[in-house]
Protein backbone atom coordinates (compact mmCIF):
# COMPACT_ATOMS: atom_id res chain seq x y z
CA UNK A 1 0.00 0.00 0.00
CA UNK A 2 0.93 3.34 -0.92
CA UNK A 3 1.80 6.28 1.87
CA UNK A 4 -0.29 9.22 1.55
CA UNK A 5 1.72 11.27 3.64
CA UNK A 6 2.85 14.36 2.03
CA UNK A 7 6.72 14.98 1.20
CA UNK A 8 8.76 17.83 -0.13
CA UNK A 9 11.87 18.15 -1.49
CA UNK A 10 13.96 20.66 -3.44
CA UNK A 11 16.23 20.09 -6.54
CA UNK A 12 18.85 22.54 -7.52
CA UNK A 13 20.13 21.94 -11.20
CA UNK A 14 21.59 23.59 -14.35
CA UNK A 15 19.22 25.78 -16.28
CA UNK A 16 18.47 23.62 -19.25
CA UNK A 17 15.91 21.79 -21.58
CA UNK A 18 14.81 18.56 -20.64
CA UNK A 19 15.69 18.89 -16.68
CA UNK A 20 12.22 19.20 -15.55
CA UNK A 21 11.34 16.13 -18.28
CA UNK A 22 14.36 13.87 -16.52
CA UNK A 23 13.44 14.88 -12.97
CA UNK A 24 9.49 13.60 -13.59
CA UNK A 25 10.97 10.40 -15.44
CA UNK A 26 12.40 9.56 -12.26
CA UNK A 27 9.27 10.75 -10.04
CA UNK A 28 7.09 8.88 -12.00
CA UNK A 29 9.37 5.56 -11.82
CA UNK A 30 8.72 5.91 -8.29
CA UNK A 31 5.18 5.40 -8.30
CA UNK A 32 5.03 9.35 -6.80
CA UNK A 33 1.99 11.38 -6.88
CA UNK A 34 2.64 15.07 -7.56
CA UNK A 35 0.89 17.68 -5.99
CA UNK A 36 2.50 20.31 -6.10
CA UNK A 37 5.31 21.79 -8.67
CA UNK A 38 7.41 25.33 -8.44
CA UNK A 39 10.34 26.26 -10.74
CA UNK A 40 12.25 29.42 -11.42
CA UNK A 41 15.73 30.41 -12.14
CA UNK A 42 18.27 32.34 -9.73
CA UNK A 43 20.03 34.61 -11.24
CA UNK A 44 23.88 34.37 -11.60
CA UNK A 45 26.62 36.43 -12.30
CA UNK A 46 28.05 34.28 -14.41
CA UNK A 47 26.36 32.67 -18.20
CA UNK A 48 25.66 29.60 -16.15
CA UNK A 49 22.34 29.56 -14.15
CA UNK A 50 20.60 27.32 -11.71
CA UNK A 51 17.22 26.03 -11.73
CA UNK A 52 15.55 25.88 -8.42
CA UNK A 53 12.60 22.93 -8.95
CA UNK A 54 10.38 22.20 -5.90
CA UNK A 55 8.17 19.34 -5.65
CA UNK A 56 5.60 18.30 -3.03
CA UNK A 57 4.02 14.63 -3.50
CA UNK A 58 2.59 11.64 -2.00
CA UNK A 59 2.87 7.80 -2.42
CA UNK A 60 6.60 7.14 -2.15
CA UNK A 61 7.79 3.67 -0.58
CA UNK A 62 11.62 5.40 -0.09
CA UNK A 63 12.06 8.50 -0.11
CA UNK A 64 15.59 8.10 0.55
CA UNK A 65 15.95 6.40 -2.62
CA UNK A 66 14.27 8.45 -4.46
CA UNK A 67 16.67 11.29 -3.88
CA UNK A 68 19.83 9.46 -4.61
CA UNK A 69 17.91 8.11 -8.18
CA UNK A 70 17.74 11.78 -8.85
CA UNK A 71 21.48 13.06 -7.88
CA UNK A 72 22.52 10.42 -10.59
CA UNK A 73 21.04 12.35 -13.00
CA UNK A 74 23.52 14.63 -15.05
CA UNK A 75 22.50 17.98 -14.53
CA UNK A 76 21.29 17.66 -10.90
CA UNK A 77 23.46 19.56 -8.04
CA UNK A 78 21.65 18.72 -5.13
CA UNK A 79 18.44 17.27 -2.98
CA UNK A 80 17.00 18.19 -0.33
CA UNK A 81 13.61 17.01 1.46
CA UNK A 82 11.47 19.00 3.96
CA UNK A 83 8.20 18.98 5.52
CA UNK A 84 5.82 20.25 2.98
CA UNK A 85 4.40 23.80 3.52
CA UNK A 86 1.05 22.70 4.76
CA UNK A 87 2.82 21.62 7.96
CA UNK A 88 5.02 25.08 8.01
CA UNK A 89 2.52 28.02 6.42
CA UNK A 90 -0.82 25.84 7.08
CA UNK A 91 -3.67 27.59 5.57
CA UNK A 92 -3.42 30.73 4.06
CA UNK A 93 -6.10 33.91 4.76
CA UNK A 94 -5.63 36.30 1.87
CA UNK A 95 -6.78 40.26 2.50
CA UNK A 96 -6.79 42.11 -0.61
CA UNK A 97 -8.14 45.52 -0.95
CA UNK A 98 -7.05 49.20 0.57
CA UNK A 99 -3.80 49.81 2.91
CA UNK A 100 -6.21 51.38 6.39
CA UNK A 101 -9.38 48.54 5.85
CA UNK A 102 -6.32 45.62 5.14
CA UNK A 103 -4.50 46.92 8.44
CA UNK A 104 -7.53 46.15 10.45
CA UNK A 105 -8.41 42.94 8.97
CA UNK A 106 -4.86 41.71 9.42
CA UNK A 107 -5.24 42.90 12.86
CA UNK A 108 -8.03 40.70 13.94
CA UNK A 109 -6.69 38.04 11.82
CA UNK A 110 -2.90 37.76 13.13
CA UNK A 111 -4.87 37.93 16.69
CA UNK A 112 -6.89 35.59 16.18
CA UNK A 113 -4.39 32.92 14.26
CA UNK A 114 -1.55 33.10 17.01
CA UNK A 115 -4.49 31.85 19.35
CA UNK A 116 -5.03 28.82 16.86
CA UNK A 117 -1.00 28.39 15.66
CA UNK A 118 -0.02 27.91 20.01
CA UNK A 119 -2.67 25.30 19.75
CA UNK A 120 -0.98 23.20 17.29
CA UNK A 121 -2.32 24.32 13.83
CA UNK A 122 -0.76 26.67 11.31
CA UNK A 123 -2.59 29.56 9.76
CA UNK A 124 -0.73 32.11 7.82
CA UNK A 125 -2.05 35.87 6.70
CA UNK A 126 -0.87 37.08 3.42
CA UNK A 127 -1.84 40.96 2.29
CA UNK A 128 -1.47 43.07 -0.50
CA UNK A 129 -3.11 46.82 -0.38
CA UNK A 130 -4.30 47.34 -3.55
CA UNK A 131 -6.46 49.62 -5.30
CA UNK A 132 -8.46 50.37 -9.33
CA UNK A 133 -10.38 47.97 -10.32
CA UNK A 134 -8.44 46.57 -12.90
CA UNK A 135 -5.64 46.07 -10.45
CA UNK A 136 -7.96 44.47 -8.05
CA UNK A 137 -10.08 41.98 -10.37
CA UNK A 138 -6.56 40.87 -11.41
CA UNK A 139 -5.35 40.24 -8.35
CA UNK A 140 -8.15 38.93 -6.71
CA UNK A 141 -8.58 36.43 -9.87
CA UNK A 142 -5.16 35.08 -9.32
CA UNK A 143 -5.96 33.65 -5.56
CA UNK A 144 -7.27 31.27 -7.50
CA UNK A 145 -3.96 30.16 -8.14
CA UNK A 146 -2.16 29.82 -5.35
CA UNK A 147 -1.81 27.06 -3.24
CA UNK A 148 -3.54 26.50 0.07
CA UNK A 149 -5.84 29.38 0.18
CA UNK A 150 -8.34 29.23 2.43
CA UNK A 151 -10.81 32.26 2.60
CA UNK A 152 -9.91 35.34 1.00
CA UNK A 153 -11.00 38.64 2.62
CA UNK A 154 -11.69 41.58 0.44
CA UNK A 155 -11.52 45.08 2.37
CA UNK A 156 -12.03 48.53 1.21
CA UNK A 157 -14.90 51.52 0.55
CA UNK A 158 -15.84 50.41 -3.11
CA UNK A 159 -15.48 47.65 -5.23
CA UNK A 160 -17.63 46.38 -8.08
CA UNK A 161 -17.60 46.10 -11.96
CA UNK A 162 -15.35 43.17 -12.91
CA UNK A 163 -13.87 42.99 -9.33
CA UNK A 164 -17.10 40.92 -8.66
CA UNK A 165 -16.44 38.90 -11.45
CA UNK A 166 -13.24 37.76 -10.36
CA UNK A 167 -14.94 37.24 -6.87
CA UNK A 168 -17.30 34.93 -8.50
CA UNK A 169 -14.55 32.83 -10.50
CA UNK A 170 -12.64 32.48 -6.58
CA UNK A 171 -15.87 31.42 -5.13
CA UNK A 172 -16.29 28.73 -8.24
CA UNK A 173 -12.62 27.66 -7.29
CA UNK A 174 -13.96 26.35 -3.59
CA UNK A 175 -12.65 29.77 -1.43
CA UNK A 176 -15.04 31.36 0.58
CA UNK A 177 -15.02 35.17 0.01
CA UNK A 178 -15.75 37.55 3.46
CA UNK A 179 -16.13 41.14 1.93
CA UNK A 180 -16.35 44.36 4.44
CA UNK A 181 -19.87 46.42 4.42
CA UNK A 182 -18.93 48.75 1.17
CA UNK A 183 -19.94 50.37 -1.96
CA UNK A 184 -20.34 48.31 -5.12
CA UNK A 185 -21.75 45.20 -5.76
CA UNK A 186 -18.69 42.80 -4.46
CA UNK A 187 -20.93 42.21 -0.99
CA UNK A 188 -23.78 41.23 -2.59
CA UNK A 189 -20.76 38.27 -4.44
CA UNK A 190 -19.40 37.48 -0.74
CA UNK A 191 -20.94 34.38 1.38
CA UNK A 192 -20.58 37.08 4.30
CA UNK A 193 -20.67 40.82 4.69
CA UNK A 194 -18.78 42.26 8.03
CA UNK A 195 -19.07 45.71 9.21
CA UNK A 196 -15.76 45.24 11.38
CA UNK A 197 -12.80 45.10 9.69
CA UNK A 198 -10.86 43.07 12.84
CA UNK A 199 -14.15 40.96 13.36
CA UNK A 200 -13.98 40.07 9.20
CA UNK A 201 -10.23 38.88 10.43
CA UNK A 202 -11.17 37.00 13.60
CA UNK A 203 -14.34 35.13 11.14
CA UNK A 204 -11.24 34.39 8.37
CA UNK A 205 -9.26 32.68 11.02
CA UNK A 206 -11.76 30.84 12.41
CA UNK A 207 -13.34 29.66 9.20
CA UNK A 208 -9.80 27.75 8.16
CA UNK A 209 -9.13 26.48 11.34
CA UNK A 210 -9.80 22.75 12.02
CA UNK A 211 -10.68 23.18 15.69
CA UNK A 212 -12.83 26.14 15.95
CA UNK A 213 -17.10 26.41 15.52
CA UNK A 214 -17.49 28.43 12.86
CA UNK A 215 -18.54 27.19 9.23
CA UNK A 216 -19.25 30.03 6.53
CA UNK A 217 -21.85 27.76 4.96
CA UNK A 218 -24.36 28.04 8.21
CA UNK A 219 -24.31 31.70 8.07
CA UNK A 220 -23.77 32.15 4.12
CA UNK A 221 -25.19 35.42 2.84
CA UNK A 222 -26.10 37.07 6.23
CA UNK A 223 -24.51 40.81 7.19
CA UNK A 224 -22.53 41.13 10.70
């Protein structure tokens, strides 16, 4: 049988063609199950650059020999395994919206995760201030793609117009949206309008954590 526990390792290598294709031979020789994939390049001084490749994945017999099968490959420098993110970040709460009503929200919601993360669980809170709408609907569309998101919080005076688009297509991707009371038509988009910015963090919080009450879907649509 298979383990289904979650590994992570890193792979430093020369920036080339075909790395990524030899590095997935191997994975996949291994019976792995990826999950997760990163790449990008540092940059060098010199011609020669190095690829930084980071995998997470599950159903590996030996991990240990899964490393050393990829160090024999030709353009591989090193390995290194960790404990995936989930078990370091945890969950993520994203605020997105304007620099005063994101301070407030991050407020209640770095509060309110330090009581959870002394407990045992790990809850992260990511912000951007950010304002325009075409900024924002960007932005706000692209929590779709990053991993581990949670709930996203959306805080400012006014947002509509293809903002509440993009709020629709992070809904559709399985993230609950919290908006604060504001102009526009974003609230009436949310599963839950809050007047207070540090309660809307303290409700973020609570609605990724694994040990507390509260579950978005029994109060979906209502104003606090």
């Amino acid at each position: 049988m298979k383990n289904s526990e979650i590994y992570a390792i890193s792979i430093l290598s020369d920036d080339c063609q075909g790395v990524l294709r030899d590095v997935s031979d191997v994975m996949a020789s291994h019976g792995v199950n990826i999950v997760l994939a990163q790449a990008s390049v540092f940059p060098a001084e010199s011609e020669k650059k190095t690829s930084f490749i980071y995998f997470e994945f599950e159903n590996v017999d030996n991990i240990e020999s899964l490393s050393s099968d990829l160090l024999r490959l030709e353009k591989i420098h090193s390995v290194k395994t960790y404990q995936p993110l989930s078990k370091i970040f945890g969950k993520r709460v994203i605020i997105i919206g304007g620099g005063a009503q994101v301070a407030q929200v991050a407020l209640g919601a770095v509060n309110e995760a330090d009581r959870h993360n002394i407990r045992g669980e790990r809850i992260s809170v990511d912000t951007i201030p950010l304002v325009g709408e075409k900024d924002l609907a960007a932005t706000i569309d692209a929590v779709c793609r990053l991993p581990r998101v949670s709930v996203l919080v959306l805080a400012g005076s006014l947002m509509g117009g293809s903002i509440s688009d993009s709020v629709e297509n992070v809904r559709s991707a399985g993230i609950p949206v919290i908006s604060l009371k504001m102009a526009g038509s974003v609230p009436e988009h949310a599963d839950l309008i809050v007047t207070d910015p540090i309660q809307a963090g303290v409700f973020a919080v609570m609605q990724s954590s694994s040990l507390a009450v509260f579950n978005i879907d029994r109060v979906r649509g209502h104003e606090f």
